[in-house]
C-alpha atoms as a PDB file:
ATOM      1  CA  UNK A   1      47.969  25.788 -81.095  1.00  0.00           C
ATOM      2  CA  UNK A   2      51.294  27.013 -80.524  1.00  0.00           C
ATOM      3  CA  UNK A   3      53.567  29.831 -80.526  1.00  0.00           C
ATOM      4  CA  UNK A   4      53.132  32.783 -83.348  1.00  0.00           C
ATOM      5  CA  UNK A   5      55.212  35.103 -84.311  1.00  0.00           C
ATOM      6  CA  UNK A   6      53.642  38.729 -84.568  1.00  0.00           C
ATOM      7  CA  UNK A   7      55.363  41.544 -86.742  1.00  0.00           C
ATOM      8  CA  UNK A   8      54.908  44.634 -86.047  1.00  0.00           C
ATOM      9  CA  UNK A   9      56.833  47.835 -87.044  1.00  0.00           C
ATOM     10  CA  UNK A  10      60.069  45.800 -87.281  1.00  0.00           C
ATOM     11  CA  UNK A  11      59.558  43.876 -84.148  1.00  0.00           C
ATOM     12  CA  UNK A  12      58.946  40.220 -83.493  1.00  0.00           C
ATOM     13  CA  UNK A  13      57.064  39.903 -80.688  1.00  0.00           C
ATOM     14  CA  UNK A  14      55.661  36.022 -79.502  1.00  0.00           C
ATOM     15  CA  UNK A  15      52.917  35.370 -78.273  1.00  0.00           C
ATOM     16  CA  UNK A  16      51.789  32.166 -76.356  1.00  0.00           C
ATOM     17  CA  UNK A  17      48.563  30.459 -76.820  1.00  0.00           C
ATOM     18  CA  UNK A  18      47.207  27.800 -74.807  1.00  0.00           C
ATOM     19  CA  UNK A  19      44.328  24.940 -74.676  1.00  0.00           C
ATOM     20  CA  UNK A  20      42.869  23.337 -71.728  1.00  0.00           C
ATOM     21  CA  UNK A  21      45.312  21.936 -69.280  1.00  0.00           C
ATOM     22  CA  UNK A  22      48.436  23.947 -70.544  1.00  0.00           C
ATOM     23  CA  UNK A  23      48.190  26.967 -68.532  1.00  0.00           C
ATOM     24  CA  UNK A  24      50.067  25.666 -65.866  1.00  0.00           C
ATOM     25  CA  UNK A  25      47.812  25.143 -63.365  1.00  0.00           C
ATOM     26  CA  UNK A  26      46.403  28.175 -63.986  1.00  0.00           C
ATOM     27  CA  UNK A  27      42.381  29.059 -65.974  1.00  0.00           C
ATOM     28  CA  UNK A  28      41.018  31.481 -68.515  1.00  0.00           C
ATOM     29  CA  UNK A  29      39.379  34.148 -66.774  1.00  0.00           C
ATOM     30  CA  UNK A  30      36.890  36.831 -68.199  1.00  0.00           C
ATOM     31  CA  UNK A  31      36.340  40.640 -65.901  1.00  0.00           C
ATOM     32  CA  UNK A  32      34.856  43.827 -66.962  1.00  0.00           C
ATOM     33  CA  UNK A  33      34.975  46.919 -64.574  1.00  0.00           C
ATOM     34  CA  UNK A  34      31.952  48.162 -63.073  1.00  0.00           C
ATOM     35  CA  UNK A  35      31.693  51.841 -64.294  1.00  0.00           C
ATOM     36  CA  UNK A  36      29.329  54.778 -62.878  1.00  0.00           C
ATOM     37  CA  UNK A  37      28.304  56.764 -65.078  1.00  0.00           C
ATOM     38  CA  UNK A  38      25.961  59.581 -63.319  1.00  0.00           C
ATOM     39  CA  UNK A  39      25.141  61.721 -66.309  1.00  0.00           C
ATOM     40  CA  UNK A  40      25.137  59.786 -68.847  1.00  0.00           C
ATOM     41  CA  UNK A  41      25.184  62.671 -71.447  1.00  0.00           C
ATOM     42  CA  UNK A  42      28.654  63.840 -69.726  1.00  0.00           C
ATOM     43  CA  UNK A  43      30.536  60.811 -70.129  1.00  0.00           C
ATOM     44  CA  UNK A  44      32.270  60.989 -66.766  1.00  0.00           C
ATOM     45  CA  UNK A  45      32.643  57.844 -65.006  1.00  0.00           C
ATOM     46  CA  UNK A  46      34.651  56.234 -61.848  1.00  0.00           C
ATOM     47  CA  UNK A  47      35.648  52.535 -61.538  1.00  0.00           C
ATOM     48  CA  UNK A  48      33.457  51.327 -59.312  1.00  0.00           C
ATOM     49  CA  UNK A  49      33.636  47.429 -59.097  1.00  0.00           C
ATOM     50  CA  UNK A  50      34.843  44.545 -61.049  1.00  0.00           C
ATOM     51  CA  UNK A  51      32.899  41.128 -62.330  1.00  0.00           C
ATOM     52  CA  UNK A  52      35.075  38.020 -62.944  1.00  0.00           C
ATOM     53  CA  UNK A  53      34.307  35.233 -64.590  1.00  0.00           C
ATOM     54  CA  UNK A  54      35.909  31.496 -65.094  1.00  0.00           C
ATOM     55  CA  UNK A  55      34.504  28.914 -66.969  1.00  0.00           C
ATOM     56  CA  UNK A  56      36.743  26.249 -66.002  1.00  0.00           C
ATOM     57  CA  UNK A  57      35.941  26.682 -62.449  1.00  0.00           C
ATOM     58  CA  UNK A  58      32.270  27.978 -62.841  1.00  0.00           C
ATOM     59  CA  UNK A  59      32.813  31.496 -61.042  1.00  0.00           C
ATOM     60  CA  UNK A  60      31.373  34.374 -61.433  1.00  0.00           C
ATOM     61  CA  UNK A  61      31.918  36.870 -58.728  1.00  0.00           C
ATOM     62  CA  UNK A  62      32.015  40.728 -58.005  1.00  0.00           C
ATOM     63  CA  UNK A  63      33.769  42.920 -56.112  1.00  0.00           C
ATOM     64  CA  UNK A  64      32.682  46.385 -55.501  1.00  0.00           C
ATOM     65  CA  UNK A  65      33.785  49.475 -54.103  1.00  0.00           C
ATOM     66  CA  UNK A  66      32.062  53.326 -54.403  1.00  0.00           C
ATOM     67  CA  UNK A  67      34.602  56.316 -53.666  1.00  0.00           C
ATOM     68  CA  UNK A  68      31.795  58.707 -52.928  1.00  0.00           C
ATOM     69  CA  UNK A  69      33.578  61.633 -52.604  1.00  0.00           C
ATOM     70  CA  UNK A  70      34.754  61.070 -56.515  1.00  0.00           C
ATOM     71  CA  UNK A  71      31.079  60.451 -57.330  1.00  0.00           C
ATOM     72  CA  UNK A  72      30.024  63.867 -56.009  1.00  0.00           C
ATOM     73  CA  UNK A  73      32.903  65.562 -57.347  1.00  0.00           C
ATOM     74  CA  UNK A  74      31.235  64.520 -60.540  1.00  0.00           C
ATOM     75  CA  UNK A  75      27.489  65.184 -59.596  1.00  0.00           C
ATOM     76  CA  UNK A  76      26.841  66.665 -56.091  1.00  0.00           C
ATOM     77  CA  UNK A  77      23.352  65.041 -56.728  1.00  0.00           C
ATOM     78  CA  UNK A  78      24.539  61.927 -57.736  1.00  0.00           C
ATOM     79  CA  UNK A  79      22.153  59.168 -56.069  1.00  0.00           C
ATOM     80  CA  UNK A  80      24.611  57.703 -53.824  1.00  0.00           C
ATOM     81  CA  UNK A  81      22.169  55.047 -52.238  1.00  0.00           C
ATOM     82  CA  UNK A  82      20.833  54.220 -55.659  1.00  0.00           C
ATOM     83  CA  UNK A  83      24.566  53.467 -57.323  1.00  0.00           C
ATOM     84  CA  UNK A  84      25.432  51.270 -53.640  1.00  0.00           C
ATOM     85  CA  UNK A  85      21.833  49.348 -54.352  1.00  0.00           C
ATOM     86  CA  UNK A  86      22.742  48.757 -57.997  1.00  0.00           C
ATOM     87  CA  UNK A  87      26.232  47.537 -57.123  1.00  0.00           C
ATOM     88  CA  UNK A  88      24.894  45.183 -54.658  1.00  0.00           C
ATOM     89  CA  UNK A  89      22.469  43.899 -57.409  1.00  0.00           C
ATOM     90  CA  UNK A  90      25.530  43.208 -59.398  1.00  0.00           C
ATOM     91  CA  UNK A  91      27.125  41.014 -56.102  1.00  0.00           C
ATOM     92  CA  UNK A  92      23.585  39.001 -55.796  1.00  0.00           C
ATOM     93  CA  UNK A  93      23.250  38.268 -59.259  1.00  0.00           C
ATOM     94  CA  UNK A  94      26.812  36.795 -59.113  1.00  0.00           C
ATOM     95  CA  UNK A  95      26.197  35.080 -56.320  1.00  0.00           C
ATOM     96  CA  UNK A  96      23.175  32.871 -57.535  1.00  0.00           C
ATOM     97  CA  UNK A  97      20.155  31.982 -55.080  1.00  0.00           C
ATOM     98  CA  UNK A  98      17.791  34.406 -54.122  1.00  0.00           C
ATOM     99  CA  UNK A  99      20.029  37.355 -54.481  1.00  0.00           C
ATOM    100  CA  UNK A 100      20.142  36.785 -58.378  1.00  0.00           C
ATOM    101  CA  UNK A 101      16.553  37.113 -58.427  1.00  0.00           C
ATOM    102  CA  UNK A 102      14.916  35.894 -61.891  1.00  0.00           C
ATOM    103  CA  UNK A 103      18.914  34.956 -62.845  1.00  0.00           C
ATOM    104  CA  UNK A 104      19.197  32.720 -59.732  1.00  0.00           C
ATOM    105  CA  UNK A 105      18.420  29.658 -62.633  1.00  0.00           C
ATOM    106  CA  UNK A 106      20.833  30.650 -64.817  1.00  0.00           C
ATOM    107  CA  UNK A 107      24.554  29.251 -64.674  1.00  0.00           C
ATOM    108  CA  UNK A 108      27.674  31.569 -63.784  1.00  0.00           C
ATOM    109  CA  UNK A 109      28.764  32.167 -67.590  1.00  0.00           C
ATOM    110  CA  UNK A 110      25.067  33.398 -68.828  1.00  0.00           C
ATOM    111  CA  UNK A 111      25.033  35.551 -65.462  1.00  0.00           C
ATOM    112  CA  UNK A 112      27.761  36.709 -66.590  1.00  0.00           C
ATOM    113  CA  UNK A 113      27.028  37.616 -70.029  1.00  0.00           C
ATOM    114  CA  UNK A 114      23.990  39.438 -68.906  1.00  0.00           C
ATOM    115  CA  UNK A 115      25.949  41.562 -66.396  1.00  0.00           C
ATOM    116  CA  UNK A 116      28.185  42.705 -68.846  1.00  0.00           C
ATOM    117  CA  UNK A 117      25.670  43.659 -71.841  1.00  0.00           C
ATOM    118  CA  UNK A 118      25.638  47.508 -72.405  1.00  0.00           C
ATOM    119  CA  UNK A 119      23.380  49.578 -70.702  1.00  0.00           C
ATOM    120  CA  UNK A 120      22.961  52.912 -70.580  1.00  0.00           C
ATOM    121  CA  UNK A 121      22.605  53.308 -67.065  1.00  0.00           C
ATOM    122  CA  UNK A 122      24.483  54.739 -64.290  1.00  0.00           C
ATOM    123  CA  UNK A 123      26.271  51.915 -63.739  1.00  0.00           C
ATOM    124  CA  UNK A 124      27.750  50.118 -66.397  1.00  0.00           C
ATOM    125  CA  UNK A 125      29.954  47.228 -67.324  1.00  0.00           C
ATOM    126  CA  UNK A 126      33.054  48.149 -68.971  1.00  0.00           C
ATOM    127  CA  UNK A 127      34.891  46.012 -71.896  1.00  0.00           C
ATOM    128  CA  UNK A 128      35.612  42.411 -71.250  1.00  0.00           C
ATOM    129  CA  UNK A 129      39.649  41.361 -70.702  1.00  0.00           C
ATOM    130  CA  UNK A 130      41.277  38.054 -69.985  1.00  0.00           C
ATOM    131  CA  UNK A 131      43.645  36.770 -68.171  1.00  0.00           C
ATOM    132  CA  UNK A 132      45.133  33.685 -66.610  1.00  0.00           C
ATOM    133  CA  UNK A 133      44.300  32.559 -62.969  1.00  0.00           C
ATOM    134  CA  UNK A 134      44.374  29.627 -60.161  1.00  0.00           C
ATOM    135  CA  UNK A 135      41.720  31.842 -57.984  1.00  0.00           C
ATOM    136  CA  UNK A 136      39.327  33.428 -59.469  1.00  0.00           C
ATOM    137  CA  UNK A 137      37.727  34.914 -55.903  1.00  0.00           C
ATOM    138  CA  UNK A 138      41.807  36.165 -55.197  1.00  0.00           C
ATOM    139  CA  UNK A 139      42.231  37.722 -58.681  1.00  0.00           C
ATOM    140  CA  UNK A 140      38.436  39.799 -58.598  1.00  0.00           C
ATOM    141  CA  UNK A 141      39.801  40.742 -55.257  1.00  0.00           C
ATOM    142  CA  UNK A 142      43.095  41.803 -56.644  1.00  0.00           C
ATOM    143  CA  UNK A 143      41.844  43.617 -59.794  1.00  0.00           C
ATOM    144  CA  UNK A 144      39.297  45.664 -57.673  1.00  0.00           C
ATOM    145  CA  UNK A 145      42.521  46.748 -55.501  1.00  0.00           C
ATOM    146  CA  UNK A 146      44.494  47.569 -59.031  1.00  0.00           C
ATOM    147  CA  UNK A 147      41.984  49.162 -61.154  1.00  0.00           C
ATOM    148  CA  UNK A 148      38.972  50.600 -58.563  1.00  0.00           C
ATOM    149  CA  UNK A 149      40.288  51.325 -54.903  1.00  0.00           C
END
């Protein structure tokens, strides 16, 4: 593919597409924030982790971080424990073995996929984005540090 033009509102703005091999160096990467959600019937939430995924390097990491005061601020009874267990789940399933429990057969993009399928729990995956990347690990670690911390 190559470049298209987009109009919008009198604009032209271009936008790059690229295959395999032509992102400089760089891979297609997948992430969806971690989101807690402790009542659900509220709507409130905090960031609360990230999960990254790259096909072209076969990745699929998390990175996690709880702000506890923000989670009591929106329930003082929030299960604190609970939401640090359930964030640690998310780690082990990402990183295969024994930690991924009945996942630890699956391969990184169907762990993936079943990490971020919607839930209605208290901790939830967000909506998927892309990006471009040479490090998968480096950008989970830099996206938790943008969007979460």
């Amino acid at each position: 593919m190559s470049e298209h033009h987009i109009h919008m509102a009198g604009h032209v703005a271009e936008r790059h597409i690229t295959r395999a091999g032509q992102g400089g160096g760089r891979d297609v990467f997948e992430y969806a924030l971690l989101r807690v959600v402790p009542r659900v019937e509220r709507g409130e939430c905090i960031n609360a982790g990230v999960v990254v995924y790259c096909r072209a390097q076969g990745y699929v990491g998390a990175r996690t971080h709880l702000d506890e005061a923000r989670l009591l601020a929106l329930d003082p009874d929030a299960d604190v424990a609970g939401v640090r267990a359930a964030l640690g789940a998310v780690e082990g399933v990402c990183g295969g073995g024994a930690a991924a429990g009945p996942a630890a057969p699956d391969d990184a993009g169907r762990r993936f996929r079943w990490l971020i399928a919607p839930r209605s729990t208290i901790v939830q995956p967000g909506p998927v984005h892309t990006g471009l990347t040479t490090d998968p690990a480096a950008e989970a670690l830099r996206l938790l540090d943008l969007l979460v911390r």
